[in-house]
Protein backbone atom coordinates (compact mmCIF):
# COMPACT_ATOMS: atom_id res chain seq x y z
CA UNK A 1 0.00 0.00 0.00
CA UNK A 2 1.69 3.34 -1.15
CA UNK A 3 2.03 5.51 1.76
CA UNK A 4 3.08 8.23 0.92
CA UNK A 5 1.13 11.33 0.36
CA UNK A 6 1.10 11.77 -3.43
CA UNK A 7 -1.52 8.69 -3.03
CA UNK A 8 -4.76 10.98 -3.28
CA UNK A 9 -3.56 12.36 -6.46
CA UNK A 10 -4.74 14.12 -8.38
CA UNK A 11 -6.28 16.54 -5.98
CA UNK A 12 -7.98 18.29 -8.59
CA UNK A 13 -7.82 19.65 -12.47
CA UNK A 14 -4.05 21.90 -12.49
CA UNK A 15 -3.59 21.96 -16.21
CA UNK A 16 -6.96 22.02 -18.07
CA UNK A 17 -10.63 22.19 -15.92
CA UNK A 18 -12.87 19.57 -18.15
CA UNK A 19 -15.35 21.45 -20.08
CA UNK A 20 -18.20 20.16 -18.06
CA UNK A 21 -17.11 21.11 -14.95
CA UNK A 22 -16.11 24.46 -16.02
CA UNK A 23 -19.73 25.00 -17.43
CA UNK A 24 -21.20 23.70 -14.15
CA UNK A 25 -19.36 26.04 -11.84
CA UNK A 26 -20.77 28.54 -14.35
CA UNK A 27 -24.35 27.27 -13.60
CA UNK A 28 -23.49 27.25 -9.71
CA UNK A 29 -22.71 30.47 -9.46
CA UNK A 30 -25.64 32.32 -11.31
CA UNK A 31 -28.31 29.68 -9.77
CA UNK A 32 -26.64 30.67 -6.00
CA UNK A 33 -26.78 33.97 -6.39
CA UNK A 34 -30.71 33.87 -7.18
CA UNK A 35 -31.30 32.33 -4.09
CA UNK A 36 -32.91 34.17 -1.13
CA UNK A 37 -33.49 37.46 -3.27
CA UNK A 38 -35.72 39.53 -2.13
CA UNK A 39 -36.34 37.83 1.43
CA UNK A 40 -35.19 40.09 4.42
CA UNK A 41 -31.92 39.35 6.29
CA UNK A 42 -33.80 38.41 9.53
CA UNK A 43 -36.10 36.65 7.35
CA UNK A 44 -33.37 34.39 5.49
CA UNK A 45 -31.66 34.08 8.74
CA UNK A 46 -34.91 32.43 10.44
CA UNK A 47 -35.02 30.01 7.31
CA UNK A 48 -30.92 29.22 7.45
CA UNK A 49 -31.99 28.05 11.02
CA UNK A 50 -34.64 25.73 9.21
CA UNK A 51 -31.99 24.44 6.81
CA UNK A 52 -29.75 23.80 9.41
CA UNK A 53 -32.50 21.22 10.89
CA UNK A 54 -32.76 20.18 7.52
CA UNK A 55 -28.95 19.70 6.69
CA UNK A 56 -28.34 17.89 10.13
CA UNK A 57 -31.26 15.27 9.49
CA UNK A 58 -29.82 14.28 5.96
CA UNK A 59 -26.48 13.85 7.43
CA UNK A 60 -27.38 11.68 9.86
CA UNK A 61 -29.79 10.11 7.46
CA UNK A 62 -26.85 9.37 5.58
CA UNK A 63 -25.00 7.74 8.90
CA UNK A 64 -27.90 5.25 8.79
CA UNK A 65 -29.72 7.46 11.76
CA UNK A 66 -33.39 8.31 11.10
CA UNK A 67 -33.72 11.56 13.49
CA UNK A 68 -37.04 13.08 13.80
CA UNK A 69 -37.18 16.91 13.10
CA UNK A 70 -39.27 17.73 15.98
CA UNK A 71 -36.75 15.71 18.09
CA UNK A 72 -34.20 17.81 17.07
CA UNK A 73 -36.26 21.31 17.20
CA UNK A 74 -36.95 19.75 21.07
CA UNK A 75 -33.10 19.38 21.54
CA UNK A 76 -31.95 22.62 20.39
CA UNK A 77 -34.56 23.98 23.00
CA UNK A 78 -33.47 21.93 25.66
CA UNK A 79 -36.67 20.44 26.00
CA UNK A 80 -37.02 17.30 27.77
CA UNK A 81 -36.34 14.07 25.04
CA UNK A 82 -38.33 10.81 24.71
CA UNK A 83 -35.63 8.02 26.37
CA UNK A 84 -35.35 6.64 23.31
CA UNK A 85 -34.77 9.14 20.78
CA UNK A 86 -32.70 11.48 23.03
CA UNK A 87 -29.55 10.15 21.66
CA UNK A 88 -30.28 10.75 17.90
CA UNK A 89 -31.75 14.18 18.68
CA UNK A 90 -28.88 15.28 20.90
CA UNK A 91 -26.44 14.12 18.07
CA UNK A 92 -28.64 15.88 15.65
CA UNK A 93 -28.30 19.29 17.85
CA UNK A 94 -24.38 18.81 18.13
CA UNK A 95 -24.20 18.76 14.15
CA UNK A 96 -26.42 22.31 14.21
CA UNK A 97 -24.16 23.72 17.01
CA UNK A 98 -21.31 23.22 14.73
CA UNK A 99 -23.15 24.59 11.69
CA UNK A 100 -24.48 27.35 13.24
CA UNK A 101 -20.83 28.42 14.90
CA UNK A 102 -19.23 28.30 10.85
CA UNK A 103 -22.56 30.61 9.62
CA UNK A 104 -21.38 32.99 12.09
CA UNK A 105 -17.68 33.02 11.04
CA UNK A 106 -19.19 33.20 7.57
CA UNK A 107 -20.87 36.15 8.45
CA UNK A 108 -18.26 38.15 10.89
CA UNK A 109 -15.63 37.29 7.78
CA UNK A 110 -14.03 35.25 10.20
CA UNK A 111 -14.19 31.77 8.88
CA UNK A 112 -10.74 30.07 8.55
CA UNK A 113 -9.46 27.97 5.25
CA UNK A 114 -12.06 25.08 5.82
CA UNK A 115 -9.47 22.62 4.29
CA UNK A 116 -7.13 23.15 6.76
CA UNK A 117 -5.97 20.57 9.37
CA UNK A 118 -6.84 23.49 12.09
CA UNK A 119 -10.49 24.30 11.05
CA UNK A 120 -11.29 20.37 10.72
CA UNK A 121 -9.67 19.54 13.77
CA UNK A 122 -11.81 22.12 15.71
CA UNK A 123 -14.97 21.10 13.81
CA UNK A 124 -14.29 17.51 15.00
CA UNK A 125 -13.87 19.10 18.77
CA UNK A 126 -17.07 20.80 18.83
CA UNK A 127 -18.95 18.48 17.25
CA UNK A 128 -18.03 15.61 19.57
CA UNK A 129 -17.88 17.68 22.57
CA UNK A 130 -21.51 18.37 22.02
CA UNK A 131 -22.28 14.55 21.62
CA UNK A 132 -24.17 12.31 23.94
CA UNK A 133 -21.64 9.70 25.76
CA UNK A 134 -23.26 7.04 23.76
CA UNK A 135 -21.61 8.01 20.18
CA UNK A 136 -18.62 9.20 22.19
CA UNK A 137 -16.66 5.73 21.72
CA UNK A 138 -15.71 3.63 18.65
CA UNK A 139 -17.00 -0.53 18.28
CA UNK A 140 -14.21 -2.26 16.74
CA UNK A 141 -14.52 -5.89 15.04
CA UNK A 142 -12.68 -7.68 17.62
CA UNK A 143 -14.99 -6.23 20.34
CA UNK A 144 -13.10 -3.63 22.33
CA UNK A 145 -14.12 -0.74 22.62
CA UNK A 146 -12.59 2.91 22.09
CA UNK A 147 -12.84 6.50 23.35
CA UNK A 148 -13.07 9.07 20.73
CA UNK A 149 -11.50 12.23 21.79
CA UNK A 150 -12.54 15.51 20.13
CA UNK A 151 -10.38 16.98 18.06
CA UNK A 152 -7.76 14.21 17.62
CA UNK A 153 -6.34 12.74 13.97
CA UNK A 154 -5.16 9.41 14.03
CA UNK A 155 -1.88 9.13 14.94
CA UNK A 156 0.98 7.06 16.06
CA UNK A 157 0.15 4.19 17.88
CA UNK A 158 -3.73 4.48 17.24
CA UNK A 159 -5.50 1.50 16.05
CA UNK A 160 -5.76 1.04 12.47
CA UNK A 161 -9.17 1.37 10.24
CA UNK A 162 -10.70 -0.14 7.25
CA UNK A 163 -13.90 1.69 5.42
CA UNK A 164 -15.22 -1.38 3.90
CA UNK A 165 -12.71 -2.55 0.87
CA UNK A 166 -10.66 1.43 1.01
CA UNK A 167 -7.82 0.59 3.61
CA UNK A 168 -6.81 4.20 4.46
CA UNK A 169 -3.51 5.82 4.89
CA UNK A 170 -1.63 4.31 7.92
CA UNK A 171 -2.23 6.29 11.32
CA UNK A 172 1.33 7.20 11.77
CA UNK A 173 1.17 8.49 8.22
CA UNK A 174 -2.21 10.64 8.44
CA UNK A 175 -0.05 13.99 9.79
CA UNK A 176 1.92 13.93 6.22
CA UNK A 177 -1.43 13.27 4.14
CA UNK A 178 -3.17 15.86 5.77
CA UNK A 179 -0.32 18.51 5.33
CA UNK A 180 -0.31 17.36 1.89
CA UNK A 181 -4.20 17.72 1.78
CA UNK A 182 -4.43 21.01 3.41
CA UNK A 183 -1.10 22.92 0.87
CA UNK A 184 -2.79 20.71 -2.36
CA UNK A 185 -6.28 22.46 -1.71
CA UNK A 186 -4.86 26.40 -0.90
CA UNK A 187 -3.73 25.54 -4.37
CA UNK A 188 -7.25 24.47 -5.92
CA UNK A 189 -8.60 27.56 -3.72
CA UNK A 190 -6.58 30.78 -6.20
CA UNK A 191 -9.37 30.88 -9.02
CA UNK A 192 -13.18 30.98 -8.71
CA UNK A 193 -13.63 27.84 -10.91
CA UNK A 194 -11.14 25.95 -8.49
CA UNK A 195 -12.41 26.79 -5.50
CA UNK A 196 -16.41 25.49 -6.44
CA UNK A 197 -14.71 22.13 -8.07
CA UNK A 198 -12.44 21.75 -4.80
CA UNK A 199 -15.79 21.48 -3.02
CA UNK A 200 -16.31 17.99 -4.78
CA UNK A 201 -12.68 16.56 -4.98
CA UNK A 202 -11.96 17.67 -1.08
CA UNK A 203 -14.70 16.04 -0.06
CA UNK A 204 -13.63 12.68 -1.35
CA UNK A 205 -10.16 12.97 -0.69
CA UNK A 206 -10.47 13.76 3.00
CA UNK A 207 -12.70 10.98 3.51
CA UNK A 208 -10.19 8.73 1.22
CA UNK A 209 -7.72 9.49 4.13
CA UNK A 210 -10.17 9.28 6.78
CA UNK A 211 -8.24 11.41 9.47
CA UNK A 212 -10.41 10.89 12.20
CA UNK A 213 -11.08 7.10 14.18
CA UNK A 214 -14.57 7.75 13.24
CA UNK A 215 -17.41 11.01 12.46
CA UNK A 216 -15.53 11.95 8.60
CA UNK A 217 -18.56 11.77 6.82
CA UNK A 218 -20.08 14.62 8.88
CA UNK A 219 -17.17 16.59 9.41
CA UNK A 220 -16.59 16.40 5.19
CA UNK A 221 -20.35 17.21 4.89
CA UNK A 222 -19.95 20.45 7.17
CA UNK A 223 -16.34 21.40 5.45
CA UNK A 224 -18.53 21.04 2.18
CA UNK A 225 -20.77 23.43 3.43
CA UNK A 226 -17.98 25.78 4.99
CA UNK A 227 -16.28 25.89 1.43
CA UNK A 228 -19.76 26.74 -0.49
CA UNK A 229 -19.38 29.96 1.68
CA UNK A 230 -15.54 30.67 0.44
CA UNK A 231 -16.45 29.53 -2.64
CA UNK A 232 -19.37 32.69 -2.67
CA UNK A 233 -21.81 30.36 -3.60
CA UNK A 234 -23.34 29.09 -0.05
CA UNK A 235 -26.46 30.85 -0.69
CA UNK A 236 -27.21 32.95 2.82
CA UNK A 237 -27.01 29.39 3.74
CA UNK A 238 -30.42 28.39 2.42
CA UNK A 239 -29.30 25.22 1.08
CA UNK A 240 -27.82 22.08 1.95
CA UNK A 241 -25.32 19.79 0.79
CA UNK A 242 -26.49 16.92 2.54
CA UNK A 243 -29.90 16.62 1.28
CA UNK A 244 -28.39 16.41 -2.15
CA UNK A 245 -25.79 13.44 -1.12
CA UNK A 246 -28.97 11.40 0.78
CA UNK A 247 -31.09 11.96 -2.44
CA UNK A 248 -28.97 11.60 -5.25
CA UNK A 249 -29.81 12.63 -8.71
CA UNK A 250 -31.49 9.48 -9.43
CA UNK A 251 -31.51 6.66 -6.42
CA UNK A 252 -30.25 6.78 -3.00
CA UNK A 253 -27.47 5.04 -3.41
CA UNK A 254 -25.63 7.12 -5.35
CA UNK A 255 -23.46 8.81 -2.52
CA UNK A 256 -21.70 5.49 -1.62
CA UNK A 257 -21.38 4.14 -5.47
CA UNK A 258 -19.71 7.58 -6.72
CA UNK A 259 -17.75 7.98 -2.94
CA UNK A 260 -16.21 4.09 -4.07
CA UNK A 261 -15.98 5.16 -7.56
CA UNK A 262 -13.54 8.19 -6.88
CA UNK A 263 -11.20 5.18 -4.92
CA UNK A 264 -10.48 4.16 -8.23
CA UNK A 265 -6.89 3.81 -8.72
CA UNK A 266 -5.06 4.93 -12.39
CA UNK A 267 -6.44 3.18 -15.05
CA UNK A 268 -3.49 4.00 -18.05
CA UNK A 269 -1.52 6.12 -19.45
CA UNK A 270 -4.97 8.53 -20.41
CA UNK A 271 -5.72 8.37 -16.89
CA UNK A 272 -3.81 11.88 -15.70
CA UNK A 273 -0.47 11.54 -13.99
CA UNK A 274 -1.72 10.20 -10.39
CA UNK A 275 -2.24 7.15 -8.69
CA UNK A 276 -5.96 7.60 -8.36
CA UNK A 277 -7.99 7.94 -11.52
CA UNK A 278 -8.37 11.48 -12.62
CA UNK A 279 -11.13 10.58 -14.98
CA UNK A 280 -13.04 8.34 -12.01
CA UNK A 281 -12.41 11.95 -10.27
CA UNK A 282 -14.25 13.98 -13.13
CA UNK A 283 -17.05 11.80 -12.92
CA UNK A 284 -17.63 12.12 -9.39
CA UNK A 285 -17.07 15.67 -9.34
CA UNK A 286 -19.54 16.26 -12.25
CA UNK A 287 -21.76 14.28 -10.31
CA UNK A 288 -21.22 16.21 -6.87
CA UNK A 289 -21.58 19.54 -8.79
CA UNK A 290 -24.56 18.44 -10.09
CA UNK A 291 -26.51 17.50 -6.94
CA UNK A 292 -25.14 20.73 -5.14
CA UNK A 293 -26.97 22.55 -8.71
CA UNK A 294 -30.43 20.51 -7.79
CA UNK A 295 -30.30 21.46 -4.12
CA UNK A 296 -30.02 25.85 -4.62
CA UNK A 297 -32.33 24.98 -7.51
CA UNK A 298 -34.63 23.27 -4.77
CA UNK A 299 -33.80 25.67 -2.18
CA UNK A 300 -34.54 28.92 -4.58
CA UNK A 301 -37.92 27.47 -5.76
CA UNK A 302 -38.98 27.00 -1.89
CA UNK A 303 -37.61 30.07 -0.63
CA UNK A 304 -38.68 32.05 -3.11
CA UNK A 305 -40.47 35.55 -1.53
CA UNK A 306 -43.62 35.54 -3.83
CA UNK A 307 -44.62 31.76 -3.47
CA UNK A 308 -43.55 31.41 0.05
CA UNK A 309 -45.63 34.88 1.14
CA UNK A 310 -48.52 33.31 -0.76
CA UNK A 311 -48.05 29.83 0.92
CA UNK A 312 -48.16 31.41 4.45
CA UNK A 313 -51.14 33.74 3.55
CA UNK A 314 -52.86 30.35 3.00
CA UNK A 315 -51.74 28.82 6.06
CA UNK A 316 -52.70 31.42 8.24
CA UNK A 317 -56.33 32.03 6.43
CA UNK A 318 -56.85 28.11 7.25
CA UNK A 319 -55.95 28.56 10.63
CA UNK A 320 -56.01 31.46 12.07
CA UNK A 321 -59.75 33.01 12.49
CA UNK A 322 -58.64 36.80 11.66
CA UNK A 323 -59.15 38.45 8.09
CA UNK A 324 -55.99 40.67 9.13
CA UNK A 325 -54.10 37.85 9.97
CA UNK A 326 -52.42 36.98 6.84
CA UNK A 327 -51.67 41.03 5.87
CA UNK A 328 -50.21 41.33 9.11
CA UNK A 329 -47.75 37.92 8.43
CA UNK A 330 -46.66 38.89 4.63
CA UNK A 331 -45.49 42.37 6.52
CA UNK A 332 -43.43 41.43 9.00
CA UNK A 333 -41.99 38.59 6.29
CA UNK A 334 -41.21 41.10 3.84
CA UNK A 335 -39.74 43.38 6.42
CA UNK A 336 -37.95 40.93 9.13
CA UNK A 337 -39.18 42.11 11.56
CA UNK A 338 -41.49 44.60 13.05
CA UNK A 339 -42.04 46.86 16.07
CA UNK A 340 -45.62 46.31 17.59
CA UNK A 341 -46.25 49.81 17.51
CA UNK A 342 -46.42 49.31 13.84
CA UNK A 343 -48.61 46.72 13.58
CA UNK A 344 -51.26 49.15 13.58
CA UNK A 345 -49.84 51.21 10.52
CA UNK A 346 -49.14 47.76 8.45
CA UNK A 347 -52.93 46.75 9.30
CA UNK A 348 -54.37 50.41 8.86
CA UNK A 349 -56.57 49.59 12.12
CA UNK A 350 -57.03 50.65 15.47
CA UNK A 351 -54.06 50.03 18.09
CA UNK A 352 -56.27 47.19 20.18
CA UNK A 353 -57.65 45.46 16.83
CA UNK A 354 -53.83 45.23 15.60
CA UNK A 355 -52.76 44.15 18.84
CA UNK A 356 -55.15 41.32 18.79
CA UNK A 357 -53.96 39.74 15.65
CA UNK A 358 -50.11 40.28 17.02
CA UNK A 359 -51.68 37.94 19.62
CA UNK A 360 -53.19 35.26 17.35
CA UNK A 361 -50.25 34.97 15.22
CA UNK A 362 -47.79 35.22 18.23
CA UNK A 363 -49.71 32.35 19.96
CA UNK A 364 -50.39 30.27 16.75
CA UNK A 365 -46.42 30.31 16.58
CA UNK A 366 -46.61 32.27 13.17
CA UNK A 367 -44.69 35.40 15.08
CA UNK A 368 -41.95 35.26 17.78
CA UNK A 369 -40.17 37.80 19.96
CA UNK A 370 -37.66 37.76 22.91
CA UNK A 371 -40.01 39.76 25.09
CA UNK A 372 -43.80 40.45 24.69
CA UNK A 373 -42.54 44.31 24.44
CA UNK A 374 -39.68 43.74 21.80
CA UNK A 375 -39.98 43.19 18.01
CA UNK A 376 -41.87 40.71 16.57
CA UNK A 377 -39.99 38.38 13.49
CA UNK A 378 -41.54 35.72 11.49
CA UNK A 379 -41.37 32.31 12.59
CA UNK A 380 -41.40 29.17 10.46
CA UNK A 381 -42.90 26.39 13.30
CA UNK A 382 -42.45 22.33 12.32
CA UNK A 383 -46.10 21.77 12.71
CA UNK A 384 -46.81 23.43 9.31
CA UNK A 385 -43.26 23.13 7.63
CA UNK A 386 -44.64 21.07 5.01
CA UNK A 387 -47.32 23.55 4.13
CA UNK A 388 -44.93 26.24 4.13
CA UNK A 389 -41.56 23.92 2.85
CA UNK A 390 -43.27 21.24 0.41
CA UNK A 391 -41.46 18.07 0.32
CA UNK A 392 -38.31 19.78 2.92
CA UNK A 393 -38.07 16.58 4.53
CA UNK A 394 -40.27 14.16 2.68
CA UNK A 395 -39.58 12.32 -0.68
CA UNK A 396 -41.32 14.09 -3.01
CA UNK A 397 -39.64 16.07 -5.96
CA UNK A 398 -39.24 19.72 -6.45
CA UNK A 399 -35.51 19.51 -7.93
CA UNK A 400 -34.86 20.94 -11.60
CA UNK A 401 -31.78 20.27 -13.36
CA UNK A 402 -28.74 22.43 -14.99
CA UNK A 403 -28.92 22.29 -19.05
C-alpha cells in the first residue's frame, strides 16, 4: 500500500478544468446567487436556522440514523427528550451547534481555510464535545471498545481502520497526508472555478484518508458546506449539501457508489499523472456539482419571496380566524421584523384590533419575539413546515436540473 502522500492524487484539475465542470461552476454560481433574493436578512436568517435542521437530518440520514425533526427542534430547546430518541436528537443538535458556529464566522468574515488541518480539527472538537456519551466511543470488530477524543487525527500508535474494501492511509502516516491535503487544496482555492470544483474533490479525498477514528462523513459534509461559503456560492445558507448526497440525482445510493468510484486507482496512461484515476475523479465531481446545482435549484424554488408569502397567507387564512391575519404575516416577512407599535400602521386599524392579531399569530407560533414588548420576526414552526416547505423533509420532488 503506497504511503506516501502523493496517493490521493490528483487533488484536482491543475492543467486544463474539463469542459463540463467548467460550465457547471458557471451554472453554480448564477443559480446561488438567485437564491434568497428579495427575502429580508432576519427573514433568510430564520429560514438558514430551518436548513440547518434540515442539513443535520440528511447527514445523519446518511450515517444510517433516522432523526425526527421535531426531536431535534426539542433538543436545540433543551426540552425534555423521549428516552429513546434522546440520543439521535442530541447528536442531531451537536451537528447544528457546529453549523451554526461556521454561519457565524461566515458572516463576521471570520471563517478560517475550511481545508485546513486546524479548522477540521476544531470542527471535530465541537462536534463531539456536544455529543451524547453514547456516540462518544468507537465498536471495533474484535470487540473492544474505544474513546473518541474531540479533536484528535489518528496518529501514532492508534489503532488502524478499514472503510469497507478502502484501507486508508496508515495512522502514523495521516499527519503527512493531511499537510499534503491542506497545501494541495490552498492551491485548488486561487481561481473561482477551483475553488467550487475543490468542493467535490476535497470532499472525497479527506474521507479517502479518513483522518479521524470515526465522524468523517459529517465533518466532510460540514467542510462542504464551509467551502460553499468561500467559494461565494453558499447561498445565505439556504441550502444544503447533505440533502443532495442522501437523495442523489437518481436513487439513493448514489453517494456510496460515486464515494467508491472516486477510490479508483489509475487506469493507463490517459488516466492523468496520479495514482488515483483522474477521470473516475471527473465523474464524481460532475456528479457532486450536479446534486449541489439541484439542491439551490430546490432551495430557490422553496424560498422564493412571492410563493412562500402566498403559501403562508394560506396557512394562516386556514388557521387562524382573523381576516388581518395573513396582511399582518406577509409584513413582518417582507420586512424581518417589526415593532408592535407598527402593527397598527401595516394593518391600517385601530391600536387594540392590531394588537389582537399580534396575539393570534404570536400564539399560533406564526410570530416570535424575545419579550412580549420587543420586536416581533416571522417564525417558520415544524407543525406546518410542510405547508410552508413542500417536500423539505419528505420524498417528493421539487428539484430541476442544470442544461
Amino acid at each position: 500500500m503506497l504511503e506516501t502522500p502523493g496517493r490521493i492524487e490528483p487533488c484536482f484539475f491543475e492543467e486544463h478544468i474539463p469542459a463540463e465542470l467548467a460550465d457547471l461552476t458557471v451554472d453554480l454560481q448564477r443559480e446561488a446567487a438567485q437564491l434568497g433574493q428579495g427575502l429580508h436578512p432576519d427573514s433568510a436568517a430564520e429560514l438558514a436556522d430551518l436548513v440547518r435542521i434540515m442539513n443535520c437530518y440528511y447527514s445523519n440520514l446518511i450515517e444510517g440514523h433516522n432523526t425526527r425533526p421535531r426531536d431535534i427542534e426539542r433538543a436545540l430547546a433543551g426540552a425534555e427528550l423521549e428516552e429513546e430518541a434522546r440520543p439521535l436528537a442530541l447528536e442531531a443538535r451537536a451537528h447544528v451547534i457546529v453549523q451554526r458556529a461556521i454561519d457565524g464566522m461566515h458572516r463576521a468574515g471570520t471563517l478560517p481555510c475550511p481545508t485546513s488541518v486546524e479548522f477540521l480539527s476544531w470542527v471535530h472538537k465541537v462536534f463531539y464535545d456536544e455529543m451524547p456519551e453514547e456516540y462518544r466511543v468507537i465498536e471495533h470488530p474484535d470487540g473492544t471498545r474505544e474513546p473518541i477524543i474531540p479533536g484528535h487525527m489518528r496518529q501514532q500508535g492508534d489503532k488502524e481502520v478499514a472503510v469497507g474494501r478502502h484501507m486508508p492511509p496508515s495512522s502514523s502516516r495521516v499527519a503527512a497526508f493531511m499537510d499534503h491535503f491542506d497545501k494541495r487544496f490552498q492551491v485548488a482555492a486561487r481561481s473561482s472555478s477551483g475553488r467550487i470544483i475543490a468542493i467535490a474533490s476535497a470532499h472525497h479525498r479527506l474521507n479517502y484518508i479518513h483522518p479521524f477514528p470515526d465522524g468523517n462523513g459529517r465533518v466532510s459534509r460540514l467542510m462542504s458546506h464551509a467551502m460553499a461559503f468561500t467559494a461565494g456560492i453558499g447561498g445565505q445558507g439556504l441550502w444544503s449539501v447533505s440533502r443532495g448526497l442522501a437523495r442523489g440525482l437518481a436513487d439513493h445510493g448514489e453517494y456510496k457508489r460515486m464515494m467508491d468510484l472516486a477510490d479508483s486507482p489509475r487506469r493507463g496512461d490517459r488516466d492523468g499523472r496520479g495514482n488515483l484515476s483522474e477521470a473516475a475523479l471527473k465523474t464524481f465531481c460532475a456528479w457532486f456539482l450536479k446534486v449541489s446545482f439541484d439542491q439551490i435549484a430546490f432551495s430557490t424554488k422553496l424560498f422564493d419571496l412571492s410563493g412562500l408569502e402566498k403559501r403562508y397567507r394560506r396557512l394562516v387564512e386556514d388557521t387562524i380566524d382573523d381576516k388581518r391575519a395573513p396582511d399582518l404575516i406577509a409584513a413582518v416577512l417582507r420586512h424581518g421584523a417589526l415593532e408592535r407599535g407598527e402593527a397598527q400602521i401595516a394593518l391600517k386599524t385601530s391600536e387594540r384590533t392590531a394588537r389582537n392579531t399580534l396575539s393570534k399569530l404570536t400564539a399560533a407560533g406564526y410570530l416570535a419575539s424575545a419579550s412580549p414588548k420587543t420586536p416581533v420576526r416571522v417564525a417558520f414552526p415544524l407543525d406546518y413546515r410542510e405547508r410552508l416547505f413542500p417536500n423539505l423533509f419528505a420524498e417528493g420532488d421539487l428539484r430541476t436540473s442544470p442544461a
